[in-house]
N, C-alpha and C. Protein backbone atom coordinates (compact mmCIF):
# COMPACT_ATOMS: atom_id res chain seq x y z
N UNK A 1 142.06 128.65 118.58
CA UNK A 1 142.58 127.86 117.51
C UNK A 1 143.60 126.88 118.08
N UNK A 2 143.09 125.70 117.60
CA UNK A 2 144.45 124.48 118.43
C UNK A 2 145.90 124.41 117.36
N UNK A 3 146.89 124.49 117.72
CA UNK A 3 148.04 124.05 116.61
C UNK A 3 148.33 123.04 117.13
N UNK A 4 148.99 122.39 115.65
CA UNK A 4 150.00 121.03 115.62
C UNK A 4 150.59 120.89 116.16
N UNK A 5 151.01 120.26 117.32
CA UNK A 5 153.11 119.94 117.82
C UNK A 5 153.56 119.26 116.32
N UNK A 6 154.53 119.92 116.11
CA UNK A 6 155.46 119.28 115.12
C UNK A 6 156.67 118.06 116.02
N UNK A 7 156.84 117.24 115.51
CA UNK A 7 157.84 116.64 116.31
C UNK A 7 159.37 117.28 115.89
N UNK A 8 160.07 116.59 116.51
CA UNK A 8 161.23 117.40 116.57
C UNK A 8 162.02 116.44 117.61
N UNK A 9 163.46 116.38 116.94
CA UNK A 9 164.82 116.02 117.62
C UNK A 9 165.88 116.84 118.40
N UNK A 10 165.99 116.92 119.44
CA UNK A 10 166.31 118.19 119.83
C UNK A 10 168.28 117.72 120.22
N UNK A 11 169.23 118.36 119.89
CA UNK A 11 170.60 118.08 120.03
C UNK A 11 171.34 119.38 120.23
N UNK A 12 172.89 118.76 120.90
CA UNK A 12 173.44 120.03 121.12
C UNK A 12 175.05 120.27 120.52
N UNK A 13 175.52 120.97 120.32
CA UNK A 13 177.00 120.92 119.09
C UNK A 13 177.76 121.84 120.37
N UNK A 14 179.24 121.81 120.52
CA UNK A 14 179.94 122.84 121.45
C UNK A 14 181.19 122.88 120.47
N UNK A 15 181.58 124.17 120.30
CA UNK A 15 182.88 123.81 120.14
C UNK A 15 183.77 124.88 121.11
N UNK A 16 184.55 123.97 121.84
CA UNK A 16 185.56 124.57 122.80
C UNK A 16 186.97 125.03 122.17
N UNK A 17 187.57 125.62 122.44
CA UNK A 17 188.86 126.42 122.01
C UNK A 17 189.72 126.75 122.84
N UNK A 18 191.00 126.68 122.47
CA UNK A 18 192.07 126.46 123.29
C UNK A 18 192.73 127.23 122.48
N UNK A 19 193.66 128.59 122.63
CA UNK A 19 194.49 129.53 121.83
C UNK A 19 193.56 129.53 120.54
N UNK A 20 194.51 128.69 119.90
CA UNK A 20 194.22 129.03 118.56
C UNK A 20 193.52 127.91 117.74
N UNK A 21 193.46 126.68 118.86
CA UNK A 21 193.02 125.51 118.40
C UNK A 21 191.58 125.33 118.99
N UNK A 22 190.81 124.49 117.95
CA UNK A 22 189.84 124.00 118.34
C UNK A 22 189.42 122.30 118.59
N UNK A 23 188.58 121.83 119.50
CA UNK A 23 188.75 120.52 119.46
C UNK A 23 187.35 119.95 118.74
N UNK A 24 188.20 119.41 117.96
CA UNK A 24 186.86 117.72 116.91
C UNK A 24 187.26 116.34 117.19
N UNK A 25 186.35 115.90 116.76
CA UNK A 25 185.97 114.48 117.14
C UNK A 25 185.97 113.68 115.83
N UNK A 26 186.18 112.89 115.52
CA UNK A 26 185.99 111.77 114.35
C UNK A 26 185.05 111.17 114.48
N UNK A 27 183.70 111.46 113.79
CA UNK A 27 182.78 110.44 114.25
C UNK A 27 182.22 109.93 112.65
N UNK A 28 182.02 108.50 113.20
CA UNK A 28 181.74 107.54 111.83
C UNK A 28 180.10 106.84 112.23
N UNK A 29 179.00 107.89 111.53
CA UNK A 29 177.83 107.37 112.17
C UNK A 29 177.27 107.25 110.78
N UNK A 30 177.81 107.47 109.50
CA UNK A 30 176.62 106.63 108.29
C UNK A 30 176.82 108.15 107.02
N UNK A 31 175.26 108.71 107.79
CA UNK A 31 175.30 109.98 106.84
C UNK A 31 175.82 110.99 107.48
N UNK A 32 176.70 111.11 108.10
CA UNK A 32 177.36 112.21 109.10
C UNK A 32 178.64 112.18 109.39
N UNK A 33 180.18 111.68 108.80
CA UNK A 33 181.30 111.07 108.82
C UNK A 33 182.06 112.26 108.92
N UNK A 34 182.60 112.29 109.33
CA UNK A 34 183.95 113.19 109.72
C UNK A 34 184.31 113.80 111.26
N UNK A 35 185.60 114.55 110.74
CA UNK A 35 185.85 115.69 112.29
C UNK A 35 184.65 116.84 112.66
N UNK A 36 183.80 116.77 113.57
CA UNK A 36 183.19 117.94 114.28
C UNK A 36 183.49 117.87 115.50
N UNK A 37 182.60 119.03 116.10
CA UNK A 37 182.55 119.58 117.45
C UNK A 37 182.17 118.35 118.23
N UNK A 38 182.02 118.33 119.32
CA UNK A 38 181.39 117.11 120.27
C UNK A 38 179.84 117.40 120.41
N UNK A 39 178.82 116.63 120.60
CA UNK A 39 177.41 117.18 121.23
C UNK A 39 176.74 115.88 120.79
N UNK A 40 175.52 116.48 121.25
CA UNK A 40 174.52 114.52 121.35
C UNK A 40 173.24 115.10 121.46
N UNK A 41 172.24 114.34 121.96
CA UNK A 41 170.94 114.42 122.01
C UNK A 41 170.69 115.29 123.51
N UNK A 42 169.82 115.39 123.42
CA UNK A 42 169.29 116.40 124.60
C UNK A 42 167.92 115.41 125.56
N UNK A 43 168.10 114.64 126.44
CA UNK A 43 167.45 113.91 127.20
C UNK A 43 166.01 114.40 127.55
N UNK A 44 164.88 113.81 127.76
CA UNK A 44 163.75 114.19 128.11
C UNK A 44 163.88 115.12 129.24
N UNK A 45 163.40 116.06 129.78
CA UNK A 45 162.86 117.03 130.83
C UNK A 45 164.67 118.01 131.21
N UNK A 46 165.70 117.78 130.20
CA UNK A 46 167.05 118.28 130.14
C UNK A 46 166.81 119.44 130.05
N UNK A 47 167.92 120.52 130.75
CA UNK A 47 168.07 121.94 129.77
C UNK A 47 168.79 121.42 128.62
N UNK A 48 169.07 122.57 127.30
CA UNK A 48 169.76 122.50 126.21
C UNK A 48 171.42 122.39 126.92
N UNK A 49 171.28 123.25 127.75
CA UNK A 49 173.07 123.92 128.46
C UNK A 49 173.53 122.43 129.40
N UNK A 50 172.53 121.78 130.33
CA UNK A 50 173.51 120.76 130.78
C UNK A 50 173.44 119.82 129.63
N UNK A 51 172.44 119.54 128.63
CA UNK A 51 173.03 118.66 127.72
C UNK A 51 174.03 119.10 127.18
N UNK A 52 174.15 119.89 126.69
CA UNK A 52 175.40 120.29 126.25
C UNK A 52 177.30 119.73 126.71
N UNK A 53 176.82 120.40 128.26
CA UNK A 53 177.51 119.79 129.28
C UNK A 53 178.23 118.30 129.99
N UNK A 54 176.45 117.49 129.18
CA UNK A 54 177.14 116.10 130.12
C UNK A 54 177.39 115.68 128.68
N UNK A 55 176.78 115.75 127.64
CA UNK A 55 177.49 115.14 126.09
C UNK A 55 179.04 115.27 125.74
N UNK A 56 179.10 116.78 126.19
CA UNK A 56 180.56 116.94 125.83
C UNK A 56 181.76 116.19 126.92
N UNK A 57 181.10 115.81 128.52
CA UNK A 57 181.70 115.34 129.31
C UNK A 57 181.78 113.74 128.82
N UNK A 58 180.47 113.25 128.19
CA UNK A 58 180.60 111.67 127.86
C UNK A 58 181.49 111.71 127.12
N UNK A 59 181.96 112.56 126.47
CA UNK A 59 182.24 112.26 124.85
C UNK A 59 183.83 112.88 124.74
N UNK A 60 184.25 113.16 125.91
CA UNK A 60 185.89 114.15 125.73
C UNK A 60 186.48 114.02 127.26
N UNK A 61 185.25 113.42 127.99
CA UNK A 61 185.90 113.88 129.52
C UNK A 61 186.28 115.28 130.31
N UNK A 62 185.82 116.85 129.51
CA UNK A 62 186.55 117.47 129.83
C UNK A 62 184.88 118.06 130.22
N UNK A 63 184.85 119.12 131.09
CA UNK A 63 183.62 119.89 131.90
C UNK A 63 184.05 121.03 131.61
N UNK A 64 182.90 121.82 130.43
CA UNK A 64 182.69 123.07 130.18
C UNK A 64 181.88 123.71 131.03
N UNK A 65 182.46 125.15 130.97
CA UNK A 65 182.06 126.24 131.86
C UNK A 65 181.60 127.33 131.32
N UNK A 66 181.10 128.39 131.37
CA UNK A 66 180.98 129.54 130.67
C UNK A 66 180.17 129.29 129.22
N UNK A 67 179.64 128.16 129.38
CA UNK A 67 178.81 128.21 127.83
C UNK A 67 178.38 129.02 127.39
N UNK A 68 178.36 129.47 126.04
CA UNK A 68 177.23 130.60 125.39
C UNK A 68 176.59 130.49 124.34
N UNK A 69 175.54 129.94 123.79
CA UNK A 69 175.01 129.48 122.40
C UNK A 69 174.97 130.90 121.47
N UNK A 70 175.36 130.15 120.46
CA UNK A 70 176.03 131.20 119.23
C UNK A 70 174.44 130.86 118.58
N UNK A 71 173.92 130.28 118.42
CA UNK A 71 172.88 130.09 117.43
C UNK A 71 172.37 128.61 117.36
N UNK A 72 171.18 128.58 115.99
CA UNK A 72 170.50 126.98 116.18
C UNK A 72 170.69 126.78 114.60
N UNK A 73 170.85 125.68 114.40
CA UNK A 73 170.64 125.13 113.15
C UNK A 73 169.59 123.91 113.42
N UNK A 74 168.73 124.13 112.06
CA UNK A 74 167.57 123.15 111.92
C UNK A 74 167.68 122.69 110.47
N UNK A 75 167.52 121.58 110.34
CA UNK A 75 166.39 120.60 108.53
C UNK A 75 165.75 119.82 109.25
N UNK A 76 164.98 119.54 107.83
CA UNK A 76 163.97 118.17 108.26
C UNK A 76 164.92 117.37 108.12
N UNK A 77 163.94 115.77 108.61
CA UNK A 77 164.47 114.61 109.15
C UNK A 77 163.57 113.67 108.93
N UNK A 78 163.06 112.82 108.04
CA UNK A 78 162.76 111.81 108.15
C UNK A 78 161.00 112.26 108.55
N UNK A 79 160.66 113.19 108.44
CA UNK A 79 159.03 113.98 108.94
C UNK A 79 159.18 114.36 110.03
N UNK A 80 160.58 115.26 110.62
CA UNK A 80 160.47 115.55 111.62
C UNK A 80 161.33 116.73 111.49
N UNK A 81 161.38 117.60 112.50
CA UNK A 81 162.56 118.71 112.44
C UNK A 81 163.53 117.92 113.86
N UNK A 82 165.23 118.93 112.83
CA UNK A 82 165.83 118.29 113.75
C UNK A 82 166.59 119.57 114.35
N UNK A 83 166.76 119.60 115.29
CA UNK A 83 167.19 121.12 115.47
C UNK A 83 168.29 120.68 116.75
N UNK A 84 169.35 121.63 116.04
CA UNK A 84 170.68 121.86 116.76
C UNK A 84 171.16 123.02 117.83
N UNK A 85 171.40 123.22 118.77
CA UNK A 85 171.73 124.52 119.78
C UNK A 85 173.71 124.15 119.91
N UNK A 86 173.86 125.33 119.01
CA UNK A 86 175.32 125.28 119.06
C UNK A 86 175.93 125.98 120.45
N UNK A 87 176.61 125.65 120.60
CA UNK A 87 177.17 126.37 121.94
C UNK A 87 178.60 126.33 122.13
N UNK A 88 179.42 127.55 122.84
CA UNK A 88 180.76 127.83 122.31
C UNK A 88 181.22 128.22 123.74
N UNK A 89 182.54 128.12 124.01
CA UNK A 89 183.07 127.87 125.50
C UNK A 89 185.00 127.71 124.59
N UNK A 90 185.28 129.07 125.96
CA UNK A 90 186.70 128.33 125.87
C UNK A 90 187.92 128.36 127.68
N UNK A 91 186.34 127.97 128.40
CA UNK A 91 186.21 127.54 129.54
C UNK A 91 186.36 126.04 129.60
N UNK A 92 187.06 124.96 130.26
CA UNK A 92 186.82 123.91 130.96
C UNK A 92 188.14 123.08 131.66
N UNK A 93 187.80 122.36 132.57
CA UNK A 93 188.60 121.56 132.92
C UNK A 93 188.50 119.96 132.65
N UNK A 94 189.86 119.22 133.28
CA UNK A 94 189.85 117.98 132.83
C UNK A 94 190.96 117.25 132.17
N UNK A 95 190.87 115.81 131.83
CA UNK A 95 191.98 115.48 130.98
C UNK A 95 191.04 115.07 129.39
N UNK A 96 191.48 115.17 128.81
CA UNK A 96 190.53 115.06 127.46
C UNK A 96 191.34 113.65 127.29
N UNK A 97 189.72 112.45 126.53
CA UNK A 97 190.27 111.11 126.31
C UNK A 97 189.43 110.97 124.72
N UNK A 98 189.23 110.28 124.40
CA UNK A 98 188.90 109.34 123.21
C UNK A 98 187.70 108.71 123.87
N UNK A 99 186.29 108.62 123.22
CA UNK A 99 185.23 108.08 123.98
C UNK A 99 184.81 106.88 122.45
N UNK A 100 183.65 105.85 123.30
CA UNK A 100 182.74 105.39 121.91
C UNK A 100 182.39 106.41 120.92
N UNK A 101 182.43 107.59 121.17
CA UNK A 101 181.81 108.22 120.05
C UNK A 101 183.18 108.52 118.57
N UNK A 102 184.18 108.45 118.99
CA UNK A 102 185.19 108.82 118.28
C UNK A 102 186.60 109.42 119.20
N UNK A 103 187.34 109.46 118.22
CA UNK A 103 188.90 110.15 118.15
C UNK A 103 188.30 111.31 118.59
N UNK A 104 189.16 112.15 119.85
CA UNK A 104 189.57 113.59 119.71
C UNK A 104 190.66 114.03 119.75
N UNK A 105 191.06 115.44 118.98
CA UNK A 105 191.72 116.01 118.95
C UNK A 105 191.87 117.52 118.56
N UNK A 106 192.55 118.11 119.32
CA UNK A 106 192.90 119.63 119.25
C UNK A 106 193.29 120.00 117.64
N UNK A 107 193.32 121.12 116.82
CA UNK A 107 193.27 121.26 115.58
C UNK A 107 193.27 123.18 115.44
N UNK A 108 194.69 123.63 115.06
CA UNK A 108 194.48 124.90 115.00
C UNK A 108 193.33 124.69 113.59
N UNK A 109 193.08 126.54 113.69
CA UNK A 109 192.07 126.41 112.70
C UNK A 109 192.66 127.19 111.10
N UNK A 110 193.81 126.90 111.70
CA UNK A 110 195.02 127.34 110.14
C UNK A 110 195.40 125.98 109.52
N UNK A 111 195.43 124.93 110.29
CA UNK A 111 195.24 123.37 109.95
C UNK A 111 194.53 122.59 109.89
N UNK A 112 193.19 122.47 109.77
CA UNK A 112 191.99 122.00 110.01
C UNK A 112 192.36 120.40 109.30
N UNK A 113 191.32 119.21 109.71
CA UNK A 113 191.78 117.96 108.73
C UNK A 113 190.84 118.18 107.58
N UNK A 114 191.15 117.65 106.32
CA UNK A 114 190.51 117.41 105.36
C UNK A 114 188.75 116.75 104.99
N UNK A 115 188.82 115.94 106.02
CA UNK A 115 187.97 114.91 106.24
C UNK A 115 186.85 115.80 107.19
N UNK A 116 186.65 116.77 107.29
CA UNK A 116 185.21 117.78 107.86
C UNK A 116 184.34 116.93 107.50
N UNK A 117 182.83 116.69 108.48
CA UNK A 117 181.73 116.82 108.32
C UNK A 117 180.99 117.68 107.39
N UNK A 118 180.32 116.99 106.40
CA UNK A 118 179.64 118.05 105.12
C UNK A 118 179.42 119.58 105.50
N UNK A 119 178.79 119.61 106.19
CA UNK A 119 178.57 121.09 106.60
C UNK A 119 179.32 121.78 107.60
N UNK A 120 180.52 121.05 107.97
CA UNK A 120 181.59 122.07 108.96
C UNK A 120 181.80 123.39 108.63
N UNK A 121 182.21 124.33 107.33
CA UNK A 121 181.92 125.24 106.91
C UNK A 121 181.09 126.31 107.75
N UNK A 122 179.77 125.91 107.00
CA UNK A 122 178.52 126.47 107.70
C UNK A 122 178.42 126.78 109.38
N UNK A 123 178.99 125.57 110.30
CA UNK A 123 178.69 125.69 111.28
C UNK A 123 179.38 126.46 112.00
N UNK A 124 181.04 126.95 111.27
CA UNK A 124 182.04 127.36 111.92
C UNK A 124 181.84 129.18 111.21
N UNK A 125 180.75 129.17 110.68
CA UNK A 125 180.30 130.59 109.56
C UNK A 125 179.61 130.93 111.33
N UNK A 126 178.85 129.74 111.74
CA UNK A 126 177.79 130.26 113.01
C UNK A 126 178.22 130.33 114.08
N UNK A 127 179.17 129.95 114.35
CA UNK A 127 180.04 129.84 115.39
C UNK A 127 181.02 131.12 115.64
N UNK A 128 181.34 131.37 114.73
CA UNK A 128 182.30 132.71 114.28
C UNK A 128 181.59 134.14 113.93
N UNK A 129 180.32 134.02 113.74
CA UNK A 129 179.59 135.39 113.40
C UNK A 129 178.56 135.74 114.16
N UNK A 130 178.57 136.47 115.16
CA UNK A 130 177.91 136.97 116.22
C UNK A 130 176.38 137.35 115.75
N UNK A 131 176.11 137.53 114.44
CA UNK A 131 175.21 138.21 113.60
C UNK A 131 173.81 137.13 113.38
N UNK A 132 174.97 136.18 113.11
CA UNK A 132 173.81 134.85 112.94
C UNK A 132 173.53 134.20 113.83
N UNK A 133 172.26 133.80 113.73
CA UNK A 133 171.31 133.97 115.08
C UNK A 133 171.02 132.13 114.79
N UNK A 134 170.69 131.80 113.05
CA UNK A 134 170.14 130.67 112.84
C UNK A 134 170.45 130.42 111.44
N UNK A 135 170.08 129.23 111.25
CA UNK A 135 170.74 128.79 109.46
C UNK A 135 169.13 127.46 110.15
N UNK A 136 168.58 127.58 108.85
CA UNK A 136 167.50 126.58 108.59
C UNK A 136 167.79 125.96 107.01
N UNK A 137 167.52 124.28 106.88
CA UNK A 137 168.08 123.65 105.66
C UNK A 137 166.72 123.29 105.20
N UNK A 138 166.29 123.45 103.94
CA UNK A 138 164.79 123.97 103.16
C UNK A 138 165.48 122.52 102.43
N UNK A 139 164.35 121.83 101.66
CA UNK A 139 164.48 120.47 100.36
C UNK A 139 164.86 121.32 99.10
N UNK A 140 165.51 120.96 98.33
CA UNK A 140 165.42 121.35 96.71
C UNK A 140 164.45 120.59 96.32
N UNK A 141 163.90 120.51 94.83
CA UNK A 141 163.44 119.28 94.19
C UNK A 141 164.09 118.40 94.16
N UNK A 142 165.50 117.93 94.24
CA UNK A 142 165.47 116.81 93.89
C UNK A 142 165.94 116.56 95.59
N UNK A 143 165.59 116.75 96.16
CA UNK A 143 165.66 116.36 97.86
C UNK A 143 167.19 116.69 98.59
N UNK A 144 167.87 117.73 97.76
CA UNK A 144 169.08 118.32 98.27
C UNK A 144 168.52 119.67 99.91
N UNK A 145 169.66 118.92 100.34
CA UNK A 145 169.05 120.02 101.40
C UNK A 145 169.96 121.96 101.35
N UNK A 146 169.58 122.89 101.53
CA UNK A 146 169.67 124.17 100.62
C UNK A 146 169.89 125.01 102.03
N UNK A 147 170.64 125.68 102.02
CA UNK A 147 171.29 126.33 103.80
C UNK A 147 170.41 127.78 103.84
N UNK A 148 169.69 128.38 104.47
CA UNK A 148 169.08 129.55 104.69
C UNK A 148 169.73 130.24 105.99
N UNK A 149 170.85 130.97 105.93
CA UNK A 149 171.14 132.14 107.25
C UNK A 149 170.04 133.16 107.36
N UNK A 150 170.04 133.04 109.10
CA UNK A 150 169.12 134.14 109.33
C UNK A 150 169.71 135.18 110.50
N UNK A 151 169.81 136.49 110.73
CA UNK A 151 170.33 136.99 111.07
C UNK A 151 169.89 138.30 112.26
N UNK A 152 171.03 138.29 112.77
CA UNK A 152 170.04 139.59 114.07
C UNK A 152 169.94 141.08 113.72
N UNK A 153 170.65 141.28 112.76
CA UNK A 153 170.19 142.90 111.87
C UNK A 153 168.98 142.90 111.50
């Protein structure tokens, strides 16, 4: 039996931590506005882990070490899946700068800014819970996208 390739966007999210703080980015790209983690696209013939790696280096200057992906988040996209490999580190060196992609800055997580990315919540639910493995975003009818956790129990 032959199957479909589905297409698919493949990207990577990190969030690094320092004590008690975590570092976000300000990014102003349309339907996606606010403070998140750093991460980008994942290059043809790339692992997920050095993308991870050189995105967060384009994008902060600083070189993570010790990566460990907490989980994936996926929705559709435009007839495509877009799927995310979060990954968490509070390993790296460097001087951290401000790139094209946005503002960074350190942010305990007792102060967080107001201005989160729609689904920061969610991602910091996946980031923080060893349990969840994956969160997939399903259409409503009226084309709302609807969060599904999935879990390693």
């Amino acid at each position: 039996m032959k199957h479909e390739l589905e297409p698919c966007e493949l990207t990577t999210i990190c969030m690094i931590e320092k004590d008690d703080k975590i570092l976000l980015q300000y990014r102003q790209k349309g339907e996606w506005d606010g403070w998140v983690m750093p991460g980008g696209h994942v290059e043809p013939g790339e692992s997920f882990t050095e993308a991870c790696r050189r995105e967060v280096f384009e994008e902060t200057g600083l070189l993570v070490n010790h990566l460990r992906m907490t989980s994936v988040k996926q929705f559709p996209q435009n007839g495509h899946r877009y799927i995310v490999f979060l990954y968490k580190t509070d390993s790296f060196t460097g001087t951290l700068k401000n790139s094209e992609e946005g503002e960074n800055r350190w942010f305990s997580r007792s102060a967080l800014p107001e201005d989160l990315v729609m689904d920061f919540d969610l991602m910091l639910r996946m980031f923080d819970d060893p349990s969840v493995v994956e969160m997939q975003y399903t259409l409503d009818e009226e084309g709302g996208y609807v969060p599904h956790f999935y879990t390693s129990d």
